[in-house]
C-alpha atoms as a PDB file:
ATOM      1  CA  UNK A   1      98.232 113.475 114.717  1.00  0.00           C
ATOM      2  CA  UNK A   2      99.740 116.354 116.814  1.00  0.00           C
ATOM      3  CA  UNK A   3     101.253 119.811 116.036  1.00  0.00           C
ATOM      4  CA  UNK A   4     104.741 120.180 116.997  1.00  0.00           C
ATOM      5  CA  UNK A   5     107.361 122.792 116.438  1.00  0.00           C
ATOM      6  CA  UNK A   6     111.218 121.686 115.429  1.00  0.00           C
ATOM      7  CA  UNK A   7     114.079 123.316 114.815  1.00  0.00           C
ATOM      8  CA  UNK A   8     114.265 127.009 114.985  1.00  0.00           C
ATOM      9  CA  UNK A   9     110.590 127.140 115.947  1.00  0.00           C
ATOM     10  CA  UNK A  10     109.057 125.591 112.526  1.00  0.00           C
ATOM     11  CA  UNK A  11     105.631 124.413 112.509  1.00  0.00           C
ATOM     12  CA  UNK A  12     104.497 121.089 111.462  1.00  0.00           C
ATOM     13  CA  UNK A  13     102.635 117.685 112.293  1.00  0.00           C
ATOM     14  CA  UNK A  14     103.408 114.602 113.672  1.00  0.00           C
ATOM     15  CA  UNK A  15     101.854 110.975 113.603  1.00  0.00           C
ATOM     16  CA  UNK A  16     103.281 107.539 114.452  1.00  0.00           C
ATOM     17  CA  UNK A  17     105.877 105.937 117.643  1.00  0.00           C
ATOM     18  CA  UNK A  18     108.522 108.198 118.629  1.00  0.00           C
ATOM     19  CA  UNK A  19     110.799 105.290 118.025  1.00  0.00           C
ATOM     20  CA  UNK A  20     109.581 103.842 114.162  1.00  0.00           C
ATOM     21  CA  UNK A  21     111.826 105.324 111.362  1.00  0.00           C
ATOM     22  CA  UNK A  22     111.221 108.976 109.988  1.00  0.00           C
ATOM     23  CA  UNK A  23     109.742 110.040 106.987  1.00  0.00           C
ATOM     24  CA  UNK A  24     108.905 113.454 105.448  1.00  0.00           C
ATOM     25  CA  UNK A  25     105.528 113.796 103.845  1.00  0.00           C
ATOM     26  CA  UNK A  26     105.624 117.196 101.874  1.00  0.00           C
ATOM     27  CA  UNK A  27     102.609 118.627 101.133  1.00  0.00           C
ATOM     28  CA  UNK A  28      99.735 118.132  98.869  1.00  0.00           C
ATOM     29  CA  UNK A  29      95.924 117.869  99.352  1.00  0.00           C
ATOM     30  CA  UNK A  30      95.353 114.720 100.979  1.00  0.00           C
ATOM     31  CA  UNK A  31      98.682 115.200 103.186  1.00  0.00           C
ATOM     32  CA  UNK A  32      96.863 114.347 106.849  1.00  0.00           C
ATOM     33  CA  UNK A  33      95.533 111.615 105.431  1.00  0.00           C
ATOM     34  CA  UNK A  34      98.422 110.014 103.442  1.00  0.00           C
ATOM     35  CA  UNK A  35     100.824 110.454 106.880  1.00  0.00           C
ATOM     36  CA  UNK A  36      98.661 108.719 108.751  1.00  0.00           C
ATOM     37  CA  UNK A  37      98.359 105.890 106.731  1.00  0.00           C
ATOM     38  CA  UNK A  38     101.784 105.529 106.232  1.00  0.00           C
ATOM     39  CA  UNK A  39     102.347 105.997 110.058  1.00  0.00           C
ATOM     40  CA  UNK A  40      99.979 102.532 110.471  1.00  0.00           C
ATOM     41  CA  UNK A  41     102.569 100.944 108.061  1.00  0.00           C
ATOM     42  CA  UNK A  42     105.518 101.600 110.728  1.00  0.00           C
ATOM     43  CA  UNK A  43     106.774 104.851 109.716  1.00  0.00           C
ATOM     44  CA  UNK A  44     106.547 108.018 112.354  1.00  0.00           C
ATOM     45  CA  UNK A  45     105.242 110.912 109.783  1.00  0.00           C
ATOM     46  CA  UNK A  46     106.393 114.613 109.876  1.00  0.00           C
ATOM     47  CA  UNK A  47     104.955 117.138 107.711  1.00  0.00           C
ATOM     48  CA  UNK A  48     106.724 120.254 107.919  1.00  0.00           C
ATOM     49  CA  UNK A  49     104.391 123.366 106.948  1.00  0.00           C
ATOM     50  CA  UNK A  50     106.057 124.935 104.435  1.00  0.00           C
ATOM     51  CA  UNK A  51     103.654 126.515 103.814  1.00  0.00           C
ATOM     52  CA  UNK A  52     102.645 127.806 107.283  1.00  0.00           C
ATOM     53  CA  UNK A  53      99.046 126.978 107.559  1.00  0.00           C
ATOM     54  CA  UNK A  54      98.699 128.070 103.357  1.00  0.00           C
ATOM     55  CA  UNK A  55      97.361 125.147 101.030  1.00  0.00           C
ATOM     56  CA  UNK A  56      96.573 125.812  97.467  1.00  0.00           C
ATOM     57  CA  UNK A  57      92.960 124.920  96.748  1.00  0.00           C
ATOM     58  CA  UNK A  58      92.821 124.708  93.198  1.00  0.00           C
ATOM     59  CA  UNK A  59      95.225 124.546  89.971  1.00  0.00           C
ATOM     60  CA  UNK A  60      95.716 128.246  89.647  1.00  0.00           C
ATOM     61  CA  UNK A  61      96.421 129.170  93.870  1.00  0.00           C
ATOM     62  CA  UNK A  62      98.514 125.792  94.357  1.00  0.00           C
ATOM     63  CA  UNK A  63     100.668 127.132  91.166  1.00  0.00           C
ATOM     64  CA  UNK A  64     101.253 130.746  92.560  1.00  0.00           C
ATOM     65  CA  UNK A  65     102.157 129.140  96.250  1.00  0.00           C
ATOM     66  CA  UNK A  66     104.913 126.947  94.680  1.00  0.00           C
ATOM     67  CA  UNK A  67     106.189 129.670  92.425  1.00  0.00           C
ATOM     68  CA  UNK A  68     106.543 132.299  95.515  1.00  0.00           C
ATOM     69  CA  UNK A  69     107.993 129.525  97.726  1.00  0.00           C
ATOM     70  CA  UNK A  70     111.880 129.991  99.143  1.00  0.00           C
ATOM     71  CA  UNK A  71     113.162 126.681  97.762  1.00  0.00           C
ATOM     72  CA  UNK A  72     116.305 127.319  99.486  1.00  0.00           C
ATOM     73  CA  UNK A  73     114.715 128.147 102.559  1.00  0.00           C
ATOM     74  CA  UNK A  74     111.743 125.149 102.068  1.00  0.00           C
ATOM     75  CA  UNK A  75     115.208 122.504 101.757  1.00  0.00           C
ATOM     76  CA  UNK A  76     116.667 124.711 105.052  1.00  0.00           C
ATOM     77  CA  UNK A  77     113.342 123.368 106.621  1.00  0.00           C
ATOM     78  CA  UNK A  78     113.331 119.623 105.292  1.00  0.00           C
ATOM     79  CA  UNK A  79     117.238 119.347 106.717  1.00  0.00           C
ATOM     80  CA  UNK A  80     115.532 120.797 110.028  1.00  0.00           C
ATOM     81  CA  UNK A  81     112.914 118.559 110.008  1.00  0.00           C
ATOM     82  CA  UNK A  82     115.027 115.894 109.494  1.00  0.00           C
ATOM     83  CA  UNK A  83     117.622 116.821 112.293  1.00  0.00           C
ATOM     84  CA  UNK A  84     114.352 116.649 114.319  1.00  0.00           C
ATOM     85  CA  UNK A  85     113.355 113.464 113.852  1.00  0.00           C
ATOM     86  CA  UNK A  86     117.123 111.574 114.196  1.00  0.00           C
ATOM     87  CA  UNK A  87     117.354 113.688 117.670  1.00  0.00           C
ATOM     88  CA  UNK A  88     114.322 112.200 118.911  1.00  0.00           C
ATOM     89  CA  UNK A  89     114.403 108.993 117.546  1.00  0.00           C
ATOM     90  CA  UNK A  90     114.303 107.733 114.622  1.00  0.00           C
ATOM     91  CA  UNK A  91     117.337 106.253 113.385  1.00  0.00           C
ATOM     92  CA  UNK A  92     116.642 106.893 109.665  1.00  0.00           C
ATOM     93  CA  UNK A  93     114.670 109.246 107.681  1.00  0.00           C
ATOM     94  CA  UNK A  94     113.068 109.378 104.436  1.00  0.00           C
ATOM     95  CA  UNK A  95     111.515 111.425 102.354  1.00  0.00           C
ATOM     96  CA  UNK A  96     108.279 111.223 100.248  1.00  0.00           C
ATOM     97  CA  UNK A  97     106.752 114.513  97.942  1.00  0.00           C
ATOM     98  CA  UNK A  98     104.329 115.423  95.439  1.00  0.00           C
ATOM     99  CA  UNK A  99     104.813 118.048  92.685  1.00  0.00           C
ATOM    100  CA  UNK A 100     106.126 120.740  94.803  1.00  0.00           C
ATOM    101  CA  UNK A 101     106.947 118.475  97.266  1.00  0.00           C
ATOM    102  CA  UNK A 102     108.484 115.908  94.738  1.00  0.00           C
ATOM    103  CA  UNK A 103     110.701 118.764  93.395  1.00  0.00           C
ATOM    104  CA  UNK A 104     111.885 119.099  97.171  1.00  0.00           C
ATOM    105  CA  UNK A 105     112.294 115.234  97.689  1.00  0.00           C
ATOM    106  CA  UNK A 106     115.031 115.475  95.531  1.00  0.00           C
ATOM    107  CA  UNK A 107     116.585 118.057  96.975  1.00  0.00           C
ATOM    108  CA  UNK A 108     116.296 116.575 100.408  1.00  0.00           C
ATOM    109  CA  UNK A 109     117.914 113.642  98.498  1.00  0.00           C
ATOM    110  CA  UNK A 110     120.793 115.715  97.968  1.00  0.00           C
ATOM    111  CA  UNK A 111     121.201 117.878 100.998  1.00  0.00           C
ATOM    112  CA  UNK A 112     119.285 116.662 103.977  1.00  0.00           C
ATOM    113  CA  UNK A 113     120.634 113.673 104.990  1.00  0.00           C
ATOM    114  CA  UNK A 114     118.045 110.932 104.344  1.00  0.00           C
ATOM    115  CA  UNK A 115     118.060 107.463 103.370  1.00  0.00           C
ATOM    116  CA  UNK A 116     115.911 107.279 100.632  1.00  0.00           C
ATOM    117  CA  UNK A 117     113.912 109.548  98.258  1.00  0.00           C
ATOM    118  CA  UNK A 118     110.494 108.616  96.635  1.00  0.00           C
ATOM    119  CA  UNK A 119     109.804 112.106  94.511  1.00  0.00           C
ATOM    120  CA  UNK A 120     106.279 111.972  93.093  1.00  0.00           C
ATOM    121  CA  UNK A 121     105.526 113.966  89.635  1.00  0.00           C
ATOM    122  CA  UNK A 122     108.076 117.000  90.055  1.00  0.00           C
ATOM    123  CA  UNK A 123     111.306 117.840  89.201  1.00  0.00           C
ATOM    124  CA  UNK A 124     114.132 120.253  90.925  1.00  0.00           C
ATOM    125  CA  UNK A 125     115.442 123.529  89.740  1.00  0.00           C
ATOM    126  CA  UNK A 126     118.937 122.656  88.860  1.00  0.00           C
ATOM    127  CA  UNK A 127     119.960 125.857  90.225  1.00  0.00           C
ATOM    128  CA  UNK A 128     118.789 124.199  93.633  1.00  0.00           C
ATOM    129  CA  UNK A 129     119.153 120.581  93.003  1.00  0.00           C
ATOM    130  CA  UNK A 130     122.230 118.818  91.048  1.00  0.00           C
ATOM    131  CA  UNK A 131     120.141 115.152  91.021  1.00  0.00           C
ATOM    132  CA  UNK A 132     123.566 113.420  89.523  1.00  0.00           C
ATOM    133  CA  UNK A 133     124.863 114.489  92.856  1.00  0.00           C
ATOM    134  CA  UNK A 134     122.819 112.400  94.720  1.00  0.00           C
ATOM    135  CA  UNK A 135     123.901 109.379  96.579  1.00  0.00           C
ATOM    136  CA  UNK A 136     121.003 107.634  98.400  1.00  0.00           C
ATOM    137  CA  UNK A 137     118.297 105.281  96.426  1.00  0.00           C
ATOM    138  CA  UNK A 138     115.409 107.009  94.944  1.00  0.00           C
ATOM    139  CA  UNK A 139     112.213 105.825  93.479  1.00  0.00           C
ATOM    140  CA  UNK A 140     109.923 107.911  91.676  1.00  0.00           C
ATOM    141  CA  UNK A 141     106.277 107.963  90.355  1.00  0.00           C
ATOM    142  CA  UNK A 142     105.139 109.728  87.637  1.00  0.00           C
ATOM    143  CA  UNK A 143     102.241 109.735  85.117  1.00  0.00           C
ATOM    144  CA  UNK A 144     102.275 108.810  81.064  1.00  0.00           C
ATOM    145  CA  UNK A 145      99.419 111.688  80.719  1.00  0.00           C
ATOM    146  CA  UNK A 146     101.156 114.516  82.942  1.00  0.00           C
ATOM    147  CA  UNK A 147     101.657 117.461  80.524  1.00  0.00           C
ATOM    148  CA  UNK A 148     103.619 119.862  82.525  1.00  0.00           C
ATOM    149  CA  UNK A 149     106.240 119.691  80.529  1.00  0.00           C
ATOM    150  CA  UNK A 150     109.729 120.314  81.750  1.00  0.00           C
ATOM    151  CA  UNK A 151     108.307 119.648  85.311  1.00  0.00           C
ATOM    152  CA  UNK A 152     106.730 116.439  85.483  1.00  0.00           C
ATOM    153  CA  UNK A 153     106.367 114.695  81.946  1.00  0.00           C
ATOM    154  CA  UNK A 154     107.716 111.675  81.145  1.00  0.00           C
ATOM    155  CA  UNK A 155     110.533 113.276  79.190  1.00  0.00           C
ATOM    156  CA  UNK A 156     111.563 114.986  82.144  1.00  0.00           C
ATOM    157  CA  UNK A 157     111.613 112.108  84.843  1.00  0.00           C
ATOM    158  CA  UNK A 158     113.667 109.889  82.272  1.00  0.00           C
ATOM    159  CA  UNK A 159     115.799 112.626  81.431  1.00  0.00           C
ATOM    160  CA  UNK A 160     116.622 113.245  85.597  1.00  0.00           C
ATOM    161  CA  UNK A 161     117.201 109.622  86.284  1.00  0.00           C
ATOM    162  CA  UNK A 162     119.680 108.743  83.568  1.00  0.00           C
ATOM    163  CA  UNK A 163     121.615 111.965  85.182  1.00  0.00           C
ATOM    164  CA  UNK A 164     121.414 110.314  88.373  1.00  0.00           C
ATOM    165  CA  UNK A 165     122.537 107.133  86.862  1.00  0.00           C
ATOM    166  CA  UNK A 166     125.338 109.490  85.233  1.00  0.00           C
ATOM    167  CA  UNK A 167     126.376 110.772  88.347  1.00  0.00           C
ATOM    168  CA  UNK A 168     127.022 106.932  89.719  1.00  0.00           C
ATOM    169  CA  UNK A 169     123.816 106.035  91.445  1.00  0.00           C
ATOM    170  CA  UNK A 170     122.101 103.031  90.517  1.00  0.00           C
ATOM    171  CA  UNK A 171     120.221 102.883  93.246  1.00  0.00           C
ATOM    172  CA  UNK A 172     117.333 104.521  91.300  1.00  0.00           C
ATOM    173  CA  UNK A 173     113.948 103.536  88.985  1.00  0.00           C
ATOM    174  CA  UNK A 174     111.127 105.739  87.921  1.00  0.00           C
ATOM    175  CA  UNK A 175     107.774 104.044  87.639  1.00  0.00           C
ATOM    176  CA  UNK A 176     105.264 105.631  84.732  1.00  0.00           C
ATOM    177  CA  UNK A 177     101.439 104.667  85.499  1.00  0.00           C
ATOM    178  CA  UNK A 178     100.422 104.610  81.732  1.00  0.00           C
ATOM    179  CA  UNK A 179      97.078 105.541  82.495  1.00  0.00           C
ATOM    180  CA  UNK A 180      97.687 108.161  84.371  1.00  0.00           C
ATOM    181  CA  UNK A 181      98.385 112.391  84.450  1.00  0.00           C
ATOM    182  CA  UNK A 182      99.790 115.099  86.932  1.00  0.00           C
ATOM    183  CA  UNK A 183      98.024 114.909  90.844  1.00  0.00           C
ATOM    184  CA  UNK A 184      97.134 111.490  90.255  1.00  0.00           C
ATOM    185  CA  UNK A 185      98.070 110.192  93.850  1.00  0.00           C
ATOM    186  CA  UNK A 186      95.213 112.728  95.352  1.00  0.00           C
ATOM    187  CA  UNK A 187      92.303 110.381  93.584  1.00  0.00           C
ATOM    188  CA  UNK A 188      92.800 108.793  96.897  1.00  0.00           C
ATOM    189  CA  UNK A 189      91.326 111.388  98.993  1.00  0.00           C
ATOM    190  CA  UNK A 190      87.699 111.744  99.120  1.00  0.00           C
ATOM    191  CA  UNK A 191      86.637 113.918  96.442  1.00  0.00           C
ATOM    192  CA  UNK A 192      90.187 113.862  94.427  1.00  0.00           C
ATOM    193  CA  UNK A 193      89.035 111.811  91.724  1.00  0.00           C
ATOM    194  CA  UNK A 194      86.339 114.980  90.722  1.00  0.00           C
ATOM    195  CA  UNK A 195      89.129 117.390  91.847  1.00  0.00           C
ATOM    196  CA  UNK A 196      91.326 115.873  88.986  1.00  0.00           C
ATOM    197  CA  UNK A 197      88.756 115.852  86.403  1.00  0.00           C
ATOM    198  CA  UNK A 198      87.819 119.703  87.078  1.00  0.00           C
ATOM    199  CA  UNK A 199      91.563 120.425  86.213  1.00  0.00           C
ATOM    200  CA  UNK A 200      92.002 118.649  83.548  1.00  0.00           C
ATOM    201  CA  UNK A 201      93.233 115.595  84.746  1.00  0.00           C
ATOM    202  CA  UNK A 202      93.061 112.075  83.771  1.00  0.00           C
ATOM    203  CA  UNK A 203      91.569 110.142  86.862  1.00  0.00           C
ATOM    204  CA  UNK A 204      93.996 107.196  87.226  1.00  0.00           C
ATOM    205  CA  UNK A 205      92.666 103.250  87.679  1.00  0.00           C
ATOM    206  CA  UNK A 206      92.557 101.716  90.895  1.00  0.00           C
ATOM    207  CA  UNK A 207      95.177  99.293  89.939  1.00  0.00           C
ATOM    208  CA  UNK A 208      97.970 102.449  89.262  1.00  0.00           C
ATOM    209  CA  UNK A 209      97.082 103.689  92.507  1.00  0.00           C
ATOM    210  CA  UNK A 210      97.187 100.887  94.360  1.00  0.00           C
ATOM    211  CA  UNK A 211     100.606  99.858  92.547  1.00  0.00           C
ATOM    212  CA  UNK A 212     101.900 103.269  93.627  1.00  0.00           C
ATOM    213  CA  UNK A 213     101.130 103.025  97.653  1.00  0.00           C
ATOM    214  CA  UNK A 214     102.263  99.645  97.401  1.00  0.00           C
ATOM    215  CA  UNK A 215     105.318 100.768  95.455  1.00  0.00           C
ATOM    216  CA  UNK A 216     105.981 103.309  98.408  1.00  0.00           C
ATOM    217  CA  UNK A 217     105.673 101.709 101.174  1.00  0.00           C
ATOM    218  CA  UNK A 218     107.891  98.843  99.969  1.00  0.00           C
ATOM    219  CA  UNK A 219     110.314 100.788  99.127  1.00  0.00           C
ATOM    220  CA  UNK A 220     110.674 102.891 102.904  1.00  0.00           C
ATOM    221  CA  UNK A 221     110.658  99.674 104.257  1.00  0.00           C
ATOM    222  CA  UNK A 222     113.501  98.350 102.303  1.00  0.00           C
ATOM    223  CA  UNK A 223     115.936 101.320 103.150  1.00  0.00           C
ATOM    224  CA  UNK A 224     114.551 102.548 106.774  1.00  0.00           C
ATOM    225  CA  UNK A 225     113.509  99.446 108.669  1.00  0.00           C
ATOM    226  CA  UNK A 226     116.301  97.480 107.584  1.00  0.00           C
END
């Protein structure tokens, strides 16, 4: 993994061949890792620092980063980013994100010219996003115990993909892990599964994780490599 800069100077990092197709990883805490796995499964990884070197810590800092961030300006950056990677080749781009970052994967969806969309436990500002606008297929993951409601429950992620279905995509499905809450994905980090459980989070079974990654990664292969 390497720092680059794109665009109008924006920082971020970079793993996988210049030439594999691109996808966005937007930040959470096991970021580094996650992009480099998914660069071994034939994607070239870009995470853009939104952020710019900030990462929330713990429940209360990572909620006061999101709720100062420029989502206008964050989706500015993603379109950027993605620019970046079709000028230097990769001839498609997705886009994968987690809470905050899953929020922004649908607005990428809608804005930023990618292929695909695989949102993880957050939801858009409508204000930002219009998610029956978007056109490209989208797959999302979100847990049965995630009680941030109006953000990332269950309620919510039904209620966004029958809009998208509305809108004329049906190019879309949202996956529910039954036995699992908000953050889930970082019990794959080491560490996450205690770092869940000290905020009040269900730690999710093996087999929901492993049904997510595998989830994922079929999925960008479907609509990049092909």
């Amino acid at each position: 993994m390497e720092s680059v800069t794109f665009g109008n100077g924006l920082p971020g990092y970079e793993v996988g061949d210049k030439s594999a197709p691109g996808l966005i990883v937007i930040q959470n805490d096991i970021i580094k890792d996650l992009a480099t796995t998914l660069s071994k499964e034939g994607f070239r990884c870009l995470i853009p620092d939104l952020y710019k070197g900030k990462i929330g810590v713990d429940a209360e800092e990572a909620s006061h980063l999101m709720n100062n961030l420029d989502f206008k300006n964050a989706v500015d950056e993603i379109k950027q980013a993605v620019d970046y990677l079709k000028a230097t080749g990769a001839a498609k781009v997705g886009v994968v994100g987690f809470c905050m970052g899953g929020a922004l994967s649908f607005c990428a969806a809608q804005h930023c010219g990618v292929a695909a969309a695989a949102p993880f436990y957050g939801t858009p500002n409508p204000a930002i996003c219009q998610v029956e606008k978007i056109s490209v297929p989208v797959e999302a993951h979100f847990g049965q115990l995630d009680t941030y409601k109006g953000f990332s429950d269950v309620e919510t992620a039904k209620a966004h993909e029958e809009k998208i279905k509305a809108g004329g995509n049906k190019d879309v499905v949202i996956h529910i892990y039954e036995k699992s809450g908000h953050g889930f994905f970082n019990a794959l980090a080491p560490g996450g599964a205690e770092a869940l459980e000290k905020h009040g989070n269900p730690v999710p079974p093996k087999e929901e994780l492993s049904a997510a990654h595998e989830r994922l990664v079929a999925f960008m292969k479907k609509h990049l490599l092909a």
